[in-house]
Protein backbone atom coordinates (compact mmCIF):
# COMPACT_ATOMS: atom_id res chain seq x y z
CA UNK A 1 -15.06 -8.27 -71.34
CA UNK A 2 -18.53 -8.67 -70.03
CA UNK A 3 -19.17 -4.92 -71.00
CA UNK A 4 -17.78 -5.19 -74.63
CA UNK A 5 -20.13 -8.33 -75.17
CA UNK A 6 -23.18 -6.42 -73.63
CA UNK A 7 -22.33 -3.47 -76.32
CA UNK A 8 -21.74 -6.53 -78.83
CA UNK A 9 -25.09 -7.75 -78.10
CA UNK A 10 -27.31 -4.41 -77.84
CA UNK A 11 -25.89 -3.86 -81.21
CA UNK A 12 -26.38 -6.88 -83.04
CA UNK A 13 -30.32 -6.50 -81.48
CA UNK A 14 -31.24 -3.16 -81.79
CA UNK A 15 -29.16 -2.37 -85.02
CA UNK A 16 -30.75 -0.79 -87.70
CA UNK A 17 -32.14 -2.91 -91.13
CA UNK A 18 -28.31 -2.74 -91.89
CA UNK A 19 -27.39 -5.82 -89.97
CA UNK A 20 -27.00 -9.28 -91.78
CA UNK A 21 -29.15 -12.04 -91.27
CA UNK A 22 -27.38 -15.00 -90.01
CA UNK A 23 -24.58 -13.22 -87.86
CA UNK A 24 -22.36 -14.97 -85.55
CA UNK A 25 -23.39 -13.22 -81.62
CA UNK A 26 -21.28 -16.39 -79.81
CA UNK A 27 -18.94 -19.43 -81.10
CA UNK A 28 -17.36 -22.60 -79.36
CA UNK A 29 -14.39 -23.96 -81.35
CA UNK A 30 -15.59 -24.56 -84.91
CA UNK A 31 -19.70 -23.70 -83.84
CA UNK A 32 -21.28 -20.65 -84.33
CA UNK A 33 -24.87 -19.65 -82.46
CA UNK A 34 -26.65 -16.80 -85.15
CA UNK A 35 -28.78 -14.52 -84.08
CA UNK A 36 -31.66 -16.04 -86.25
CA UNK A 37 -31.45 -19.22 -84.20
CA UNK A 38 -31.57 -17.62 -80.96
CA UNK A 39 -34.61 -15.37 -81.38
CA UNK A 40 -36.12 -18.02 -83.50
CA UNK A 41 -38.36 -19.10 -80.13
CA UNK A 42 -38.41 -15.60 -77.86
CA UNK A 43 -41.76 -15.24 -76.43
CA UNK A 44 -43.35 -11.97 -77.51
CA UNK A 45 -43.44 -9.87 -74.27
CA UNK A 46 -39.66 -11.28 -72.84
CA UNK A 47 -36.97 -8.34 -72.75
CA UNK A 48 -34.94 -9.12 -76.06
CA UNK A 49 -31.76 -8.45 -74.21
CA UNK A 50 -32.14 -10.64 -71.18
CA UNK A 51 -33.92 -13.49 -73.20
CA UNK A 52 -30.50 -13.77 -75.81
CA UNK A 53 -28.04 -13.63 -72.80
CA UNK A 54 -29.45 -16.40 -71.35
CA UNK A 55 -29.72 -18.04 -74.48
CA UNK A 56 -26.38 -17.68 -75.51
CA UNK A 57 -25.26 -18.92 -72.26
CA UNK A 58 -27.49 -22.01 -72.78
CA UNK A 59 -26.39 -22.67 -75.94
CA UNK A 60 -22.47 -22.61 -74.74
CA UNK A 61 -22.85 -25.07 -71.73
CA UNK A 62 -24.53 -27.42 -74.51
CA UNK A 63 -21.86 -26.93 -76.71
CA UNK A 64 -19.44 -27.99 -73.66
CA UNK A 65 -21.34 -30.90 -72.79
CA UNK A 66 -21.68 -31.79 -76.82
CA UNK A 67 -18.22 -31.77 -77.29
CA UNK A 68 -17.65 -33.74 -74.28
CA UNK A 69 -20.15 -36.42 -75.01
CA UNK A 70 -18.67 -37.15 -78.50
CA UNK A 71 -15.91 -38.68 -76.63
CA UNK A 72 -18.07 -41.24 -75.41
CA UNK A 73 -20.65 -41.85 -77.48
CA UNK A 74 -20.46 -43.03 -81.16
CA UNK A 75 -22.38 -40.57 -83.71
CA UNK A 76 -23.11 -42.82 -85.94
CA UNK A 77 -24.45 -45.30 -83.49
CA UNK A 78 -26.90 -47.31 -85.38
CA UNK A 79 -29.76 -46.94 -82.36
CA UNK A 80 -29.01 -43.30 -82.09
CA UNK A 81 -29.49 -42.60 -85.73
CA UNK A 82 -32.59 -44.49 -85.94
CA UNK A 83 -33.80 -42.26 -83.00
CA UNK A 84 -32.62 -39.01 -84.70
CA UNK A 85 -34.20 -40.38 -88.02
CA UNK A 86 -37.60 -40.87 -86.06
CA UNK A 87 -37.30 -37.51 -84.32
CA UNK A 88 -36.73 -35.53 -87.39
CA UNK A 89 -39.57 -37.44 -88.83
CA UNK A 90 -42.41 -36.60 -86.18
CA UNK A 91 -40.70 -32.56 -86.30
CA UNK A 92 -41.75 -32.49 -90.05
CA UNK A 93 -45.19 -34.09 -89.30
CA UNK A 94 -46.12 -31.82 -86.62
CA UNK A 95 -45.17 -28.74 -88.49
CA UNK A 96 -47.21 -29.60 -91.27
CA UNK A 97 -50.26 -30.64 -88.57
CA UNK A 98 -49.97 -27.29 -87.41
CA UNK A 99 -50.07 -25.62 -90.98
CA UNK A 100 -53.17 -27.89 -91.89
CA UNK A 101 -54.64 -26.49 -88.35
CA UNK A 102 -53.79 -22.80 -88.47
CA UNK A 103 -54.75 -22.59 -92.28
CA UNK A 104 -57.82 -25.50 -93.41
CA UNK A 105 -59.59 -26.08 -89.97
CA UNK A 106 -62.56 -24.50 -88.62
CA UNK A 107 -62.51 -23.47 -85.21
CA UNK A 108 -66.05 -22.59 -84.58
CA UNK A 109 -67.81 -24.38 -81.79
CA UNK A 110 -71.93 -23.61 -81.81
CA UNK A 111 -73.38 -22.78 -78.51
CA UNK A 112 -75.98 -25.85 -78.87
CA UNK A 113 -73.10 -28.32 -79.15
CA UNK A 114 -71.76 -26.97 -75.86
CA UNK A 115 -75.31 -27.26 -74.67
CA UNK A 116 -75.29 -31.37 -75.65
CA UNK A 117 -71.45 -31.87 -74.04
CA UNK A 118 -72.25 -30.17 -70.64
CA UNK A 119 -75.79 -32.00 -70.42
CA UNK A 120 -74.37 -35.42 -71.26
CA UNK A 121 -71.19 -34.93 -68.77
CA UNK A 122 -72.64 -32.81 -65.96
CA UNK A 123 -70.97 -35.55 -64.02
CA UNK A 124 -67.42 -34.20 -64.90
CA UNK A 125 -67.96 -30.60 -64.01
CA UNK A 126 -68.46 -30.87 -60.29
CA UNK A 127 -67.66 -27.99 -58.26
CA UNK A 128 -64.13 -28.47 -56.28
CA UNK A 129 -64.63 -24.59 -55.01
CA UNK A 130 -67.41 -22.59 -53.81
CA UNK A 131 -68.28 -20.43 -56.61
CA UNK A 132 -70.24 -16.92 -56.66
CA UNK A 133 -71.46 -13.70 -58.31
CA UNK A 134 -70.79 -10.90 -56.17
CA UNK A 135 -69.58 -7.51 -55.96
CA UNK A 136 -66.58 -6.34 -53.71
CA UNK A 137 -65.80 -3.25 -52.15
CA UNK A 138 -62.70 -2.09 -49.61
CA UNK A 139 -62.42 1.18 -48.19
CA UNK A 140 -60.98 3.21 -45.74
CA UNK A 141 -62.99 2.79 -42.06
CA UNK A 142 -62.91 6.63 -42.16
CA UNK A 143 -65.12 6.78 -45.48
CA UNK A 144 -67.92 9.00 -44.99
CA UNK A 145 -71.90 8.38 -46.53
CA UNK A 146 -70.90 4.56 -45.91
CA UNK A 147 -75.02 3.89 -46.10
CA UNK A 148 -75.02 5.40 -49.53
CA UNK A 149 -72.06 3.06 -50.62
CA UNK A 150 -73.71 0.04 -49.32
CA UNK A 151 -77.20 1.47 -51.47
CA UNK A 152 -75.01 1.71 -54.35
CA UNK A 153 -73.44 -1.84 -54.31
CA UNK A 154 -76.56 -3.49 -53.88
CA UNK A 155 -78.27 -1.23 -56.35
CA UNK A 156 -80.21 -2.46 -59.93
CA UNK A 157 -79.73 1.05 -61.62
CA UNK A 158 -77.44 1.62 -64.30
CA UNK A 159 -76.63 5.04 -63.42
CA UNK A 160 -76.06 4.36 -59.65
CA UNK A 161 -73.91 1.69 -60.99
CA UNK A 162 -71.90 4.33 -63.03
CA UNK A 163 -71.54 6.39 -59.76
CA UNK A 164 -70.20 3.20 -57.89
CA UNK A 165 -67.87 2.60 -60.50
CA UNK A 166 -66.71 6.16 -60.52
CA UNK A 167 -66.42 6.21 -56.51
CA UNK A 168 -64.23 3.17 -56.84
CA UNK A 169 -62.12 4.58 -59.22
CA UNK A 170 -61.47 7.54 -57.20
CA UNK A 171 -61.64 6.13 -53.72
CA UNK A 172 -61.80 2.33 -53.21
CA UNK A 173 -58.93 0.33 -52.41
CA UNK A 174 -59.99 -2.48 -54.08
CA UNK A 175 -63.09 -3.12 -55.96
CA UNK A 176 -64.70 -6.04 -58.32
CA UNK A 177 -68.43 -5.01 -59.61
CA UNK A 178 -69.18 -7.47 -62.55
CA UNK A 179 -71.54 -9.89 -60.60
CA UNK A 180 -73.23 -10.96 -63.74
CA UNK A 181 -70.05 -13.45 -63.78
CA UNK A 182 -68.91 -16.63 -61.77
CA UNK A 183 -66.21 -16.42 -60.00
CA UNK A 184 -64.31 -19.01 -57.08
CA UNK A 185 -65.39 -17.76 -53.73
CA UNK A 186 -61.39 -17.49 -53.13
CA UNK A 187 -60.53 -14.82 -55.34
CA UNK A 188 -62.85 -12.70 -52.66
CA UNK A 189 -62.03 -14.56 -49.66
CA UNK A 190 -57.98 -13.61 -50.16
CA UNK A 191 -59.45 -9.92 -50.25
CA UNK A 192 -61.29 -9.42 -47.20
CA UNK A 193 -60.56 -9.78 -43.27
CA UNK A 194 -63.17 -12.01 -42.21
CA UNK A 195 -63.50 -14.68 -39.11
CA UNK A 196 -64.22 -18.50 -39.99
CA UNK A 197 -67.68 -17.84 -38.18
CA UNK A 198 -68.27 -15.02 -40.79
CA UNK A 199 -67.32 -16.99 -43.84
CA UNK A 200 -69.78 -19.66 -43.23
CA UNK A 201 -72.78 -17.07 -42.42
CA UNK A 202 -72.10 -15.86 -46.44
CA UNK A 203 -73.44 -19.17 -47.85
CA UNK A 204 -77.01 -19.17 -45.93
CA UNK A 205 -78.92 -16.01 -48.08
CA UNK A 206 -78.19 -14.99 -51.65
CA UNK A 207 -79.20 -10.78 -52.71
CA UNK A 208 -77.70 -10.12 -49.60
CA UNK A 209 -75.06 -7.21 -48.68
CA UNK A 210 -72.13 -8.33 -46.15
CA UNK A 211 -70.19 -5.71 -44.23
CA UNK A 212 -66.89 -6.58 -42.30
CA UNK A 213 -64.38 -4.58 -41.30
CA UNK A 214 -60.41 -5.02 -39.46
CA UNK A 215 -58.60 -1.88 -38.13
CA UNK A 216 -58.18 -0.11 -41.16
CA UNK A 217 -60.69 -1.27 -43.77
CA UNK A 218 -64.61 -1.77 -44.76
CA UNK A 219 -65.38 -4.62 -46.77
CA UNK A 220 -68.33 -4.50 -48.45
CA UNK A 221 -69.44 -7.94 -50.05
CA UNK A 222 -72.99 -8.57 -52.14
CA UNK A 223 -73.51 -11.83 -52.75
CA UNK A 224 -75.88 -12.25 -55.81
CA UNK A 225 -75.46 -15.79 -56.27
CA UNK A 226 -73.54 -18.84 -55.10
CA UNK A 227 -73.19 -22.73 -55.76
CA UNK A 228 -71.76 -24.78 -53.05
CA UNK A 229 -68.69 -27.46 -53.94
CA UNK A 230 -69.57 -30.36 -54.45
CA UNK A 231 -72.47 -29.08 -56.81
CA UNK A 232 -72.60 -29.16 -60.46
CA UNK A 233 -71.19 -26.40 -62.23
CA UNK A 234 -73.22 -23.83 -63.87
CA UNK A 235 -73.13 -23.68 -67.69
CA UNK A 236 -71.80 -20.46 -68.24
CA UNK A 237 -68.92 -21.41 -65.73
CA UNK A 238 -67.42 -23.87 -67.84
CA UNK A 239 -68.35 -22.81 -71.28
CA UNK A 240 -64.87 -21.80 -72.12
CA UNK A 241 -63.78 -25.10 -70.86
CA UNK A 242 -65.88 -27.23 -72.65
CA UNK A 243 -65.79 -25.07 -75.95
CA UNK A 244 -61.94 -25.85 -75.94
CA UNK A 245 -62.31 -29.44 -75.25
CA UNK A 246 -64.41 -29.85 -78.13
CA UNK A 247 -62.21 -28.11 -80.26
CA UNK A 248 -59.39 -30.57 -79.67
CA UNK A 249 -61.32 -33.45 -80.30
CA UNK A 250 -62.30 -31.44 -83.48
CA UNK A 251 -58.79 -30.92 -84.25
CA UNK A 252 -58.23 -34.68 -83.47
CA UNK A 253 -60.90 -35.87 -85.61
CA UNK A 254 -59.75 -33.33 -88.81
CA UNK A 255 -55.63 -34.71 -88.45
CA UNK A 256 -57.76 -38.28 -88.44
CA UNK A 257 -59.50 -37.31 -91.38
CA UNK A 258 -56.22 -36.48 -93.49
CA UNK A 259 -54.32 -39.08 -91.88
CA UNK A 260 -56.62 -41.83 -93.32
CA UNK A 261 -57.43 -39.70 -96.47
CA UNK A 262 -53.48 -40.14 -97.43
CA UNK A 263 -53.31 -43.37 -96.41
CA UNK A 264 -55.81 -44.50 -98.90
CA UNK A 265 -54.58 -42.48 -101.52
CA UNK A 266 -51.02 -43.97 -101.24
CA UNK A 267 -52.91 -47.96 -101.00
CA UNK A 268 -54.72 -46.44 -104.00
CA UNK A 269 -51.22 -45.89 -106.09
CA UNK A 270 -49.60 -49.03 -104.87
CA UNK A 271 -46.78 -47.08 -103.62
CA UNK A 272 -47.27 -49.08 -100.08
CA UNK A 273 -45.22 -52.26 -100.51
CA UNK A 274 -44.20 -54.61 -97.59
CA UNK A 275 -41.79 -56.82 -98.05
């Protein structure tokens, strides 16, 4: 049984332009689940084959419990109509929100007005974490011309930095060398062996190259730059942040906009009557 439906279902979902739209791929009594509906909200990188099994079996227990609850429960109970009325209602609104969004509203966000937000809110964009810029290298204690690694991931020239990045490719067990970037002290600190006693000696010097090592590995750590928690955050830190919350109050403002634009328009016809 289960291997005739999982044939059953590989062909309904890999079948060629042949297959009807609106086919039945699972029924309860007088319901029918189409393959439409199913793959109406798969995600674009979920396996199409797991993501309608466990649809279908979704879809089934609901239709169990549905049938089951009609026993009980009225369906044209005046509250639960309403409720269904409303829902329906605020479906239709949304979806034509989102059309008015993805199609009439501009989603730029100038640098200067991120500028304004972070000066006039520093207070909200205190540092929880240590943050840094820093580049990270791990490799094997038995690497050989160590000193010339540790000259190359403190170095300033381009085409050492080429070599580093070619070296890491080939050799490192784990590298990060974009240091013009912030980045939570964390994302390091989960990468390297190091003692408590260690970890606070990082935060005393910036420009300055760190070497630890365990019984298998070198850690090599350059700390460029760092902010302590508790600090405010650095602009470029929380641009992306504060470029997104000032495109939602955007977007609020714009549905506002319409919102009250219609409103008049329907006082304006005298098609608003309350009674």
């Amino acid at each position: 049984m289960k291997k005739s439906f999982l044939y059953l279902l590989l062909l309904v979902l890999f079948s060629c332009d042949s297959e009807e739209e609106g086919s039945f791929i699972a029924s309860y009594k007088d319901n029918n689940l189409t393959l439409e509906e199913v793959l109406f909200n798969k995600p674009l990188l979920v396996d199409s084959a797991t993501f309608v099994n466990k649809e279908i079996n979704r879809w089934i227990k609901n239709q169990v419990i549905l049938d089951k609850a009609k026993l009980y429960i009225d369906e044209n109970d005046k509250e639960l109509q309403l409720k269904v009325k409303r829902y329906k209602e605020l479906l239709i609104i949304n979806k034509y929100q989102t059309d008015l969004i993805n199609n009439e509203f501009d989603t730029t966000i100038l640098k200067s007005d991120v500028e304004e937000y972070y000066k006039n809110h520093q207070e909200d964009f205190i540092l929880h974490k240590n943050i840094v810029k820093a580049r990270f290298v791990k490799v094997n204690n038995e690497t050989l011309n160590l000193k010339k690694i540790e000259n190359l991931v403190i170095t300033k020239d381009d085409f050492e930095m080429k070599e580093l990045s070619k070296f890491c490719e080939m050799y490192a067990e784990n590298s990060f060398l974009n240091d013009s970037v912030w980045m939570y002290f964390s994302d390091f600190d989960q990468k390297i062996t190091i003692s408590e006693k260690e970890r606070k000696k990082i935060f005393s010097k910036k420009n300055k190259l760190y070497s630890f090592m365990d019984d298998h590995f070198i850690f090599l750590f350059f700390l460029k730059d760092y902010q302590i928690k508790g600090e405010e955050s650095p602009l470029p830190f929380v641009f992306s942040n504060i470029r997104e919350i000032l495109r939602n109050k955007n977007k609020q403002k714009f549905l506002n906009e319409i919102e009250n634009k219609l409103y008049n328009e329907a006082l304006s016809s005298e098609h608003i009557k309350i009674l």
